[in-house]
Every structure is written in C-alpha cells, then in structure tokens.
N, C-alpha and C. Protein backbone atom coordinates (compact mmCIF):
# COMPACT_ATOMS: atom_id res chain seq x y z
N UNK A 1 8.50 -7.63 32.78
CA UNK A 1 7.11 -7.33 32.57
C UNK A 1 6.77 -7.58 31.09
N UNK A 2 5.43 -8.17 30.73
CA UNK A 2 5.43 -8.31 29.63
C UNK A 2 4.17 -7.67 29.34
N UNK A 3 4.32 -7.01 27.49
CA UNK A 3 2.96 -5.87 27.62
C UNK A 3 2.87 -6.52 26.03
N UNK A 4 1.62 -6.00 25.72
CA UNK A 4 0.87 -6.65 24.21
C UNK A 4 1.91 -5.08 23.51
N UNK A 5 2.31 -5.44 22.31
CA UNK A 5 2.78 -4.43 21.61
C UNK A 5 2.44 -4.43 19.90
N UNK A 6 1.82 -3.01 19.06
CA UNK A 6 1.59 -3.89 18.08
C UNK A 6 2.31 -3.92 17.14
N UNK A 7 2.81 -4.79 16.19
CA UNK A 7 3.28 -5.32 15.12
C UNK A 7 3.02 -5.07 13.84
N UNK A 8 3.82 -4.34 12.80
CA UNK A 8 3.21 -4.13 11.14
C UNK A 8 4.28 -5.45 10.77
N UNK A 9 3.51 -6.51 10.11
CA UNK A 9 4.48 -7.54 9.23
C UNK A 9 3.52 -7.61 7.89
N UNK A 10 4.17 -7.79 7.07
CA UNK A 10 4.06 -8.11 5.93
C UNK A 10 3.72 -9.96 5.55
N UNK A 11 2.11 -9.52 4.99
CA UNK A 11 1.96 -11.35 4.62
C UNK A 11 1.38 -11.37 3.49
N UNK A 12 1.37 -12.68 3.17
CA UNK A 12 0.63 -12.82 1.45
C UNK A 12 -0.80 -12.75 2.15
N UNK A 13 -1.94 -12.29 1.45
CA UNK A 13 -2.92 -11.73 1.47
C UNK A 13 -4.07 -13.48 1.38
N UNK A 14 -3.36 -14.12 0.47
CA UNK A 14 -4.15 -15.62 0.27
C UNK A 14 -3.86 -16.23 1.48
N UNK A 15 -2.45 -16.33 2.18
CA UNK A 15 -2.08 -17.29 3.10
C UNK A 15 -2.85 -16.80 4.26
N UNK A 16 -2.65 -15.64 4.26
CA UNK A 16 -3.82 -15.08 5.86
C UNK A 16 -5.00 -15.47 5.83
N UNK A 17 -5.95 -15.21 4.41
CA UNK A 17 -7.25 -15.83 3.86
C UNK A 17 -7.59 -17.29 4.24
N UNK A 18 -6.56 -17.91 3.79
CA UNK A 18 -6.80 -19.40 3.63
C UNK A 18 -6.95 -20.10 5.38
N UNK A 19 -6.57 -19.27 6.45
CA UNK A 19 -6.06 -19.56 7.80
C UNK A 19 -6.95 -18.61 9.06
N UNK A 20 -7.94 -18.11 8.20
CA UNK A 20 -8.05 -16.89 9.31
C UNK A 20 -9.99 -17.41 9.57
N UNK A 21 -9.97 -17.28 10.42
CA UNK A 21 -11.35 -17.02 11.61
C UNK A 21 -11.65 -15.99 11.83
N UNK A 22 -12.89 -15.28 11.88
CA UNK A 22 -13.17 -14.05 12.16
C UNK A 22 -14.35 -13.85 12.79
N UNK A 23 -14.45 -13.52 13.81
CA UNK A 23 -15.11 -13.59 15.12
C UNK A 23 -16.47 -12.55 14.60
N UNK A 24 -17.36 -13.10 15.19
CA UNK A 24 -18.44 -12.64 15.18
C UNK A 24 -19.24 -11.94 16.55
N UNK A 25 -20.75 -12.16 16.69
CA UNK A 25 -21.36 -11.55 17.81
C UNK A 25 -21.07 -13.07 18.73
N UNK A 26 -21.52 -13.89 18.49
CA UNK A 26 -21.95 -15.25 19.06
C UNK A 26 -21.02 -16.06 18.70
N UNK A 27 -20.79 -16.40 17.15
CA UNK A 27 -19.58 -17.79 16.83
C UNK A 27 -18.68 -16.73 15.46
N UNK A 28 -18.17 -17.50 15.21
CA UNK A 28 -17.02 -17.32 13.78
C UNK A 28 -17.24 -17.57 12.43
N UNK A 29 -16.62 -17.30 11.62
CA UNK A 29 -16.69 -18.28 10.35
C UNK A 29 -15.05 -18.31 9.19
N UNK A 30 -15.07 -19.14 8.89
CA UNK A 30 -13.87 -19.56 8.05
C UNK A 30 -13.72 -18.26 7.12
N UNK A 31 -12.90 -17.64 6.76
CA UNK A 31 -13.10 -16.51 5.87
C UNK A 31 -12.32 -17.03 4.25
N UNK A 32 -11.77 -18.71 4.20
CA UNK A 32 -11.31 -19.43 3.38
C UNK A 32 -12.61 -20.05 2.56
N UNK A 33 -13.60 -20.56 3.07
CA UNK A 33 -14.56 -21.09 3.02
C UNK A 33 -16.38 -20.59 3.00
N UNK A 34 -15.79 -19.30 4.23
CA UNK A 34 -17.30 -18.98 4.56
C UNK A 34 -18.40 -19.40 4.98
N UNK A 35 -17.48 -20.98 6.05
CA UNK A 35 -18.24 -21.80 6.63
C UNK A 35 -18.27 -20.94 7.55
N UNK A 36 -19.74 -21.06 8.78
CA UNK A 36 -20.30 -20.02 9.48
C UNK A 36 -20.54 -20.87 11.10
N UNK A 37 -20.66 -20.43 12.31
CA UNK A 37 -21.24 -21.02 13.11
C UNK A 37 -19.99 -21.64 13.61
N UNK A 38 -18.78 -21.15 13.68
CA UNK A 38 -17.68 -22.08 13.96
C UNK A 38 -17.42 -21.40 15.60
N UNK A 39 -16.85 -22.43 16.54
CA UNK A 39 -16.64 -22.13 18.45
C UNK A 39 -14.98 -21.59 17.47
N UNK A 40 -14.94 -20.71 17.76
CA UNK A 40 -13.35 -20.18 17.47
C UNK A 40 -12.55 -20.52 18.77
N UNK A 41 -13.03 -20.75 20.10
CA UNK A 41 -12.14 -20.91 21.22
C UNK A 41 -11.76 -22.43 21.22
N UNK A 42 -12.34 -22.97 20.41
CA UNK A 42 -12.13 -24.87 20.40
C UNK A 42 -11.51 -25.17 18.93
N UNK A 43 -12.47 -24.62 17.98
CA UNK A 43 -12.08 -25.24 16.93
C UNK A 43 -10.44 -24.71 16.55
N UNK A 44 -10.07 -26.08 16.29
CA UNK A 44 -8.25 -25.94 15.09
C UNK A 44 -8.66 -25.56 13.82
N UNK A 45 -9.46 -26.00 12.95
CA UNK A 45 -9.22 -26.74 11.87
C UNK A 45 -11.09 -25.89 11.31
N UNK A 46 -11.11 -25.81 10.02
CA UNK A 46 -12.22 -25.36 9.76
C UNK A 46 -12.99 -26.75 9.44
N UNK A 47 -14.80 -27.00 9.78
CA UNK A 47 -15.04 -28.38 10.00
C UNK A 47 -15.37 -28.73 8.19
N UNK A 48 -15.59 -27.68 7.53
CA UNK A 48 -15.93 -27.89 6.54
C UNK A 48 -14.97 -27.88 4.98
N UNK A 49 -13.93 -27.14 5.46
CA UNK A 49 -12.75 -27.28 4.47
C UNK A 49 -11.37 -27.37 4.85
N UNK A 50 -11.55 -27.72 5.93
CA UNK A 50 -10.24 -28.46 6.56
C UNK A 50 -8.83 -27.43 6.85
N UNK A 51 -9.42 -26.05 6.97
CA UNK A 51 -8.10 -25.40 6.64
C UNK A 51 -7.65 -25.08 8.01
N UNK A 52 -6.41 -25.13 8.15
CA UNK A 52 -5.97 -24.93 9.95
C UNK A 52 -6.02 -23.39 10.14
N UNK A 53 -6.60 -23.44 11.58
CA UNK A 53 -6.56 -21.31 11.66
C UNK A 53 -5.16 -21.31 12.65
N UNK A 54 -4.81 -20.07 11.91
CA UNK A 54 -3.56 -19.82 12.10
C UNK A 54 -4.04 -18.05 13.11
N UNK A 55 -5.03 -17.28 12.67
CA UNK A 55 -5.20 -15.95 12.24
C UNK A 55 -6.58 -15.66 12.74
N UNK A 56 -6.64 -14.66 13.49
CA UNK A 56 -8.01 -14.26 13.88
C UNK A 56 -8.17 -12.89 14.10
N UNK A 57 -9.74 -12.54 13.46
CA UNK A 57 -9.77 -11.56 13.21
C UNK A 57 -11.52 -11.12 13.92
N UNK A 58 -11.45 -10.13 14.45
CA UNK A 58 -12.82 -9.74 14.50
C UNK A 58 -13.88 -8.51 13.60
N UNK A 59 -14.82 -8.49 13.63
CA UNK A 59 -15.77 -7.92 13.07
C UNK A 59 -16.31 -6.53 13.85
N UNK A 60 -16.15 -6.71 15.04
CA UNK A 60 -16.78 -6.16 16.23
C UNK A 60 -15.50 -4.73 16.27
N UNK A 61 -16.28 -3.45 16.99
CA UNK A 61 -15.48 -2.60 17.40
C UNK A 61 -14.48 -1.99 16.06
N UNK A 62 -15.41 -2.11 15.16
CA UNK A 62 -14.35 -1.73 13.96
C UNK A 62 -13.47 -2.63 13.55
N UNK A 63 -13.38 -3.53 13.50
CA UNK A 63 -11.91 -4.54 13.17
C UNK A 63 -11.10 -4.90 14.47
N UNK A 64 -11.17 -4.07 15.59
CA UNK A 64 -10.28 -3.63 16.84
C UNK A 64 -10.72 -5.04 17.75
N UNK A 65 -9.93 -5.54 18.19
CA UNK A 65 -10.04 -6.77 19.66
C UNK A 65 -10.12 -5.63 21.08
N UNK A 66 -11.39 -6.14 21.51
CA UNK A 66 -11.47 -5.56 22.89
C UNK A 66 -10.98 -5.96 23.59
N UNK A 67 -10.01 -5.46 24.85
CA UNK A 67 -8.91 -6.06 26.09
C UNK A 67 -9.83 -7.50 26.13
N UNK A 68 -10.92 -7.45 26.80
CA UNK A 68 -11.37 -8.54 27.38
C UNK A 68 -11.22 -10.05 26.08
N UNK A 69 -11.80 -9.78 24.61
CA UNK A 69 -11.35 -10.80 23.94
C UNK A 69 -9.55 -10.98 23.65
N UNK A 70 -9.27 -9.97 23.76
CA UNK A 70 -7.74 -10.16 23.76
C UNK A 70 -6.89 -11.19 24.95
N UNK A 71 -7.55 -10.74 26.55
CA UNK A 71 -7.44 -11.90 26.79
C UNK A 71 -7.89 -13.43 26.90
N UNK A 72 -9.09 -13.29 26.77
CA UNK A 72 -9.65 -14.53 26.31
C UNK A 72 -9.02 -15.54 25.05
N UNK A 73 -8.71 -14.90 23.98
CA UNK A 73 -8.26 -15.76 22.75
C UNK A 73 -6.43 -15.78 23.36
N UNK A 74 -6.05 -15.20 24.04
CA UNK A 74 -4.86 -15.68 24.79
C UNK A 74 -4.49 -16.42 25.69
N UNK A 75 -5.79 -16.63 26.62
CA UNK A 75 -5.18 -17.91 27.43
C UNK A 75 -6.17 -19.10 26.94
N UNK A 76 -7.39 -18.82 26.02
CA UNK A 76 -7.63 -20.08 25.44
C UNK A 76 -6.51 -20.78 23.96
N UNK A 77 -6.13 -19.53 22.95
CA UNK A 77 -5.84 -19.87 21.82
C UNK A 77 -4.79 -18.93 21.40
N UNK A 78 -3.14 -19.32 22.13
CA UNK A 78 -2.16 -18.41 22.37
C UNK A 78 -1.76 -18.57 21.27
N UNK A 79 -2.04 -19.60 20.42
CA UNK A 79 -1.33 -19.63 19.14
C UNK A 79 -1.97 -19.11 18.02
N UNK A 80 -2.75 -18.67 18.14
CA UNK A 80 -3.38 -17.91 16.78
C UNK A 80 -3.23 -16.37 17.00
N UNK A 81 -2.95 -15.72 15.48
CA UNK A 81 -1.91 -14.08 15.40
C UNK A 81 -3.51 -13.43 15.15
N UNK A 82 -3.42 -12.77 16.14
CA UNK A 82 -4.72 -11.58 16.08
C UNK A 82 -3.95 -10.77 15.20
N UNK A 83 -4.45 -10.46 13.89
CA UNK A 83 -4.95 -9.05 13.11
C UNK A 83 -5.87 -8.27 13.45
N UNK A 84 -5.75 -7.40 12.31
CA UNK A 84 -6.84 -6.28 12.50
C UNK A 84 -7.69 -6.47 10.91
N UNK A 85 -8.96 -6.58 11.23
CA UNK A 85 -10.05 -6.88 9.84
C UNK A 85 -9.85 -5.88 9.71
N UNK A 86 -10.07 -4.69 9.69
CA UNK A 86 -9.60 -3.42 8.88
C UNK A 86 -9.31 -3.88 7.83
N UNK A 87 -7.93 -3.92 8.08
CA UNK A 87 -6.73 -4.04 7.61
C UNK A 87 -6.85 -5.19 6.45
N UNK A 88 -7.19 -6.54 6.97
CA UNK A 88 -7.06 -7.65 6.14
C UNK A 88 -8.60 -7.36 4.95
N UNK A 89 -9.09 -6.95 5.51
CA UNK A 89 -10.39 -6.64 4.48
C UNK A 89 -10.12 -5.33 3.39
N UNK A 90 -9.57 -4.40 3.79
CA UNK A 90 -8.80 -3.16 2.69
C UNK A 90 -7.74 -4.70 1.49
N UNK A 91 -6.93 -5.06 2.19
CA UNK A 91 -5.79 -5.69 1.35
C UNK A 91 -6.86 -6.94 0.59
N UNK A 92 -7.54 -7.10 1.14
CA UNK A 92 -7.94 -8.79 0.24
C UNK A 92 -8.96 -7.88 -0.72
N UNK A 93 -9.33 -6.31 -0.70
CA UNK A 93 -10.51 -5.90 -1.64
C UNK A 93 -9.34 -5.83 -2.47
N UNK A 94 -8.41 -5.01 -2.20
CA UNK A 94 -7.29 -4.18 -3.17
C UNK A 94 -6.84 -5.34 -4.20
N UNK A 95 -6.65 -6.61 -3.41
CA UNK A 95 -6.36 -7.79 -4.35
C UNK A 95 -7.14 -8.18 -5.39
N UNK A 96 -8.51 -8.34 -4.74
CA UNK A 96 -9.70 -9.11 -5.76
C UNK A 96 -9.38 -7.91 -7.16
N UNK A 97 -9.66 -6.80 -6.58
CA UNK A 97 -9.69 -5.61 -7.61
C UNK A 97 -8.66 -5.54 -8.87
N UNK A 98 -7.16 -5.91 -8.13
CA UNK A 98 -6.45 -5.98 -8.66
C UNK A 98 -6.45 -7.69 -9.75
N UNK A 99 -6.74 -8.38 -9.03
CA UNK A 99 -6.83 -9.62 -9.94
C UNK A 99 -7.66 -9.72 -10.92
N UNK A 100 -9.11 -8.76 -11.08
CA UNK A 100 -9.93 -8.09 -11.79
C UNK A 100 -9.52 -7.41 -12.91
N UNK A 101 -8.82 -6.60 -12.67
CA UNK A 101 -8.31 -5.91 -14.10
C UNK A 101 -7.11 -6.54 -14.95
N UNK A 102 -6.60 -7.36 -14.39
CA UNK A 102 -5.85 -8.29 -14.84
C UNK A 102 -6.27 -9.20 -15.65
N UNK A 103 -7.57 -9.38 -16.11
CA UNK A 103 -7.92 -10.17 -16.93
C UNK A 103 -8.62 -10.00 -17.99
C-alpha cells in the first residue's frame, strides 16, 4: 500500500527559489522571476526566464495542498516536490533579512 507521508529535508533556500511555481486561484507564477499567468499542469520550464520547475508550492489553504490538488499535480506532474509556502516563504524572508544586515 502506498500512502503520501511528510518529509522535513533540508535545501538551499535560492535553489528551491530559482525552481519553484506557486499555485494560485486560477494559474501560477515563477517565484524566480515573478512571471505570472503560468498553466502549472503543462508548463516545464518558466516561459519568461527559462528556469525548470522542479518545486511547487501553493498560496491557497494557508500554504497547505488540498487532497484533491495533491492528486491532481500527481498524476499530471509526478515529478515536481510539493512544499509547503509556509515554510518556503518564513526561510526566503529570514534570508533576504539576513543578507540585509550583512551589508
């Protein structure tokens, strides 16, 4: 039997950035770019800065994937690693912040 289980891994905060889609009401947008209006169930590749999505994330439900998009982005797009925006949005502020006082 196979069941969704969830996963804490550790990633660089740019490489998730540079790769990740983040689902909206209607379409997506590049979160590398902030190109907008993107079919996340078709598109590979962001059309406007070329970056491959690896990573998807939603907006909706708190950061949280609802069963029903969970299976949807699985039998359309088994290869892209659902996160949690929570999550990736806390770490990419903590970064900017941090790259901020650093200078």
């Amino acid at each position: 039997m196979r069941v969704r289980l969830r996963v804490w891994k550790h990633f660089d905060i740019n490489e998730v950035k540079e790769h990740l889609v983040i689902v909206g009401q209607l379409s997506a947008d590049c979160a590398n770019c902030r190109a907008i209006g993107i079919d996340y169930l078709k598109a590979k590749k962001c059309p406007e800065c070329n970056s491959e999505f690896k990573f998807i994330a939603t907006r909706q439900n708190q950061g949280r994937f609802p069963p029903h998009l969970i299976k949807r982005i699985g039998q359309m797009r088994p290869e892209l690693e659902l996160i949690d925006y929570a999550d990736f949005k806390h770490a990419s502020d903590r970064s900017q912040a941090e790259n901020f006082f650093k200078k």
